[in-house]
C-alpha atoms as a PDB file:
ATOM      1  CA  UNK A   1      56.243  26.863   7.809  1.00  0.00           C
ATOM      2  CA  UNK A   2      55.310  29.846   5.026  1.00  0.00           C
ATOM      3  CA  UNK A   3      53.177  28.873   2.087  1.00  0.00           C
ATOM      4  CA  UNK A   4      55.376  31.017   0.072  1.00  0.00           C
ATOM      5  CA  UNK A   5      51.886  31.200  -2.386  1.00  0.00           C
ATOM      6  CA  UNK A   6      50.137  33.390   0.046  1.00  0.00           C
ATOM      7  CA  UNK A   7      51.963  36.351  -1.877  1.00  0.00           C
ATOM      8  CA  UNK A   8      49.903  35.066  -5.456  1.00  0.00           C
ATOM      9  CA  UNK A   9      46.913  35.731  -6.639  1.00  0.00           C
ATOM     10  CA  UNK A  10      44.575  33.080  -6.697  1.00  0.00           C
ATOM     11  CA  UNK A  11      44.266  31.505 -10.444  1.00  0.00           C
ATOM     12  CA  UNK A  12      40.822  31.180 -12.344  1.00  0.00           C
ATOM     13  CA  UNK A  13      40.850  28.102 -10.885  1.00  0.00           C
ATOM     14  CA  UNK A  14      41.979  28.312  -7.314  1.00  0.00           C
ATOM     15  CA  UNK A  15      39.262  31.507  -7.561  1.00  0.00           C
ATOM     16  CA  UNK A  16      36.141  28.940  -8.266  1.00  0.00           C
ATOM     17  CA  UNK A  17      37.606  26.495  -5.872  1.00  0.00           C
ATOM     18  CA  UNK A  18      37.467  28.701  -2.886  1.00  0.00           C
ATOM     19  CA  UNK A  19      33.807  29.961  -4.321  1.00  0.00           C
ATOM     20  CA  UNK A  20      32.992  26.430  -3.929  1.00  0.00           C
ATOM     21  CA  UNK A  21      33.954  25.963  -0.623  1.00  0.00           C
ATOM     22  CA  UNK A  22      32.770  28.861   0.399  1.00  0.00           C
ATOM     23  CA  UNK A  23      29.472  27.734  -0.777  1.00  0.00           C
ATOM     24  CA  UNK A  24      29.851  24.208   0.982  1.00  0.00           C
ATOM     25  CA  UNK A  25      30.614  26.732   4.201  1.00  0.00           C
ATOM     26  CA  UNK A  26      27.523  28.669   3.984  1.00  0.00           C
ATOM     27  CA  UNK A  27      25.194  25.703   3.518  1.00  0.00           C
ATOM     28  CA  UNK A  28      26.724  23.249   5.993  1.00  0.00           C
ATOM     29  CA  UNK A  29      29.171  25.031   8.922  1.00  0.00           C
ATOM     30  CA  UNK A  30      27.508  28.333   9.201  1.00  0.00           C
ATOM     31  CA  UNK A  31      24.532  28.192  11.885  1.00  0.00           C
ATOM     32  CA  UNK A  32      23.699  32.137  12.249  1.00  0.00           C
ATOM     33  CA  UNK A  33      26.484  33.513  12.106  1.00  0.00           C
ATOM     34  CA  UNK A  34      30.642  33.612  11.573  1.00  0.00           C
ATOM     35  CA  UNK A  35      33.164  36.189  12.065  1.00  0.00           C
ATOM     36  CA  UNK A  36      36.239  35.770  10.906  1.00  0.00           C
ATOM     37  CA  UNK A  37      39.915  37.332  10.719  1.00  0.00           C
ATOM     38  CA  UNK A  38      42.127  36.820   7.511  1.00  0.00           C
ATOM     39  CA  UNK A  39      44.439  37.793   5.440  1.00  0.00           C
ATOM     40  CA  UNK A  40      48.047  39.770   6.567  1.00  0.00           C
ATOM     41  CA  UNK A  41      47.618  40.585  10.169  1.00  0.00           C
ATOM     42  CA  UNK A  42      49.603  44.151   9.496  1.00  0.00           C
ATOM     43  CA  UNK A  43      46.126  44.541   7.737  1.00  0.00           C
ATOM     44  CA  UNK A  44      43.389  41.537   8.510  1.00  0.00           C
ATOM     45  CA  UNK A  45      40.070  41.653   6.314  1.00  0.00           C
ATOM     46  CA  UNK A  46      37.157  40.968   8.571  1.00  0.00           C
ATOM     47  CA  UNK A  47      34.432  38.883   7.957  1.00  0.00           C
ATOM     48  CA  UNK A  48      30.930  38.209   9.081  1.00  0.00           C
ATOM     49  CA  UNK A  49      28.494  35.030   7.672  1.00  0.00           C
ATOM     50  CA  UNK A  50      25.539  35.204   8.685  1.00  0.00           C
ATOM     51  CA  UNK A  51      21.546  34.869   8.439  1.00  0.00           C
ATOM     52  CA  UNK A  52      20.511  36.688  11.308  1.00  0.00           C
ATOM     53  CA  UNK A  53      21.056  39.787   9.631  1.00  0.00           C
ATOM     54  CA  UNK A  54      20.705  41.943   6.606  1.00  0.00           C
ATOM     55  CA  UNK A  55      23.380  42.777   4.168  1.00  0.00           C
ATOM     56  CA  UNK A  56      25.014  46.006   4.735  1.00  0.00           C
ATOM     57  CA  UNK A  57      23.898  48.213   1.715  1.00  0.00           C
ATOM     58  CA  UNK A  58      21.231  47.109  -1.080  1.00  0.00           C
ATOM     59  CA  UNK A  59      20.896  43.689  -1.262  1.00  0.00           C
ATOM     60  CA  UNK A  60      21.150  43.604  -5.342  1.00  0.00           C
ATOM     61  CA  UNK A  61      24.465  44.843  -4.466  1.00  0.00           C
ATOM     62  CA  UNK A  62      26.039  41.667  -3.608  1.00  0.00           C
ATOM     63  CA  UNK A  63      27.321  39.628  -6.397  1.00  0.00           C
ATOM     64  CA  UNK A  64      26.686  35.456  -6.242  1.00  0.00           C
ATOM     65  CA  UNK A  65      30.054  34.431  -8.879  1.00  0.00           C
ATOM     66  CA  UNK A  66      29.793  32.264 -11.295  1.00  0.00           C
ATOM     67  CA  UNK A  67      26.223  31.927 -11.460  1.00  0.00           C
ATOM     68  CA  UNK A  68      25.180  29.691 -14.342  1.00  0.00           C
ATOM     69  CA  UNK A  69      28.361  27.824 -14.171  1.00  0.00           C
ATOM     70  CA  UNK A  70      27.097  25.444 -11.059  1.00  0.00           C
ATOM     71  CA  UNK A  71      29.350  22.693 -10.783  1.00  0.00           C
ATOM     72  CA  UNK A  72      29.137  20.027  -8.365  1.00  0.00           C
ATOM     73  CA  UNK A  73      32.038  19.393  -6.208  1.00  0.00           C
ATOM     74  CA  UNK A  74      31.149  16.307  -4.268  1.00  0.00           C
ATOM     75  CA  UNK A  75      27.913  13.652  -4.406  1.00  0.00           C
ATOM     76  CA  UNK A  76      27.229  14.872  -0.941  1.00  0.00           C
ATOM     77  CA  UNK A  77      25.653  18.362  -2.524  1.00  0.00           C
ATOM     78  CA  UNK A  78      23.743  16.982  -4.843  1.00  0.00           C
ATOM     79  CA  UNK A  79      20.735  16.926  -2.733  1.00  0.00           C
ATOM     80  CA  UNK A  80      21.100  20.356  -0.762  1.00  0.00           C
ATOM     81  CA  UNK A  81      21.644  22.877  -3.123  1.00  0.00           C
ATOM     82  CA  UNK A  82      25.148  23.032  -3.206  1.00  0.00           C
END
């Protein structure tokens, strides 16, 4: 089955959802690191989570979204930052 949205943009909202998660990834599933494969496989994105090493380029270059706009997405973050 196609999720026929996969050819969409992601709304405002959809955007801070999967910021969210993201977040909730970072603090709870990601050990030292993850490397990932998404997006169309004619032309996958990679990715790589991680705390074992540096980001590539300046550090200051790496955006954190939404920053001020903290919103909690489940009583299970309250306590750990996320």
């Amino acid at each position: 089955m196609r999720d026929e949205r996969l050819d969409e943009r992601l709304s405002d909202e959809e955007l801070e959802l999967s910021v969210a998660y993201l977040h909730r990834f970072a603090n709870h599933d990601v050990d030292i690191s993850s490397r990932l494969e998404v997006g169309d496989p004619e032309h996958p994105v990679y990715v790589m989570f991680g705390t074992d090493c540096p980001p590539v380029g300046d550090a200051s270059d790496h955006r954190r979204p939404f920053t001020g706009r903290h919103q909690v997405t489940s009583t299970s973050d309250l306590g750990d930052g996320g």
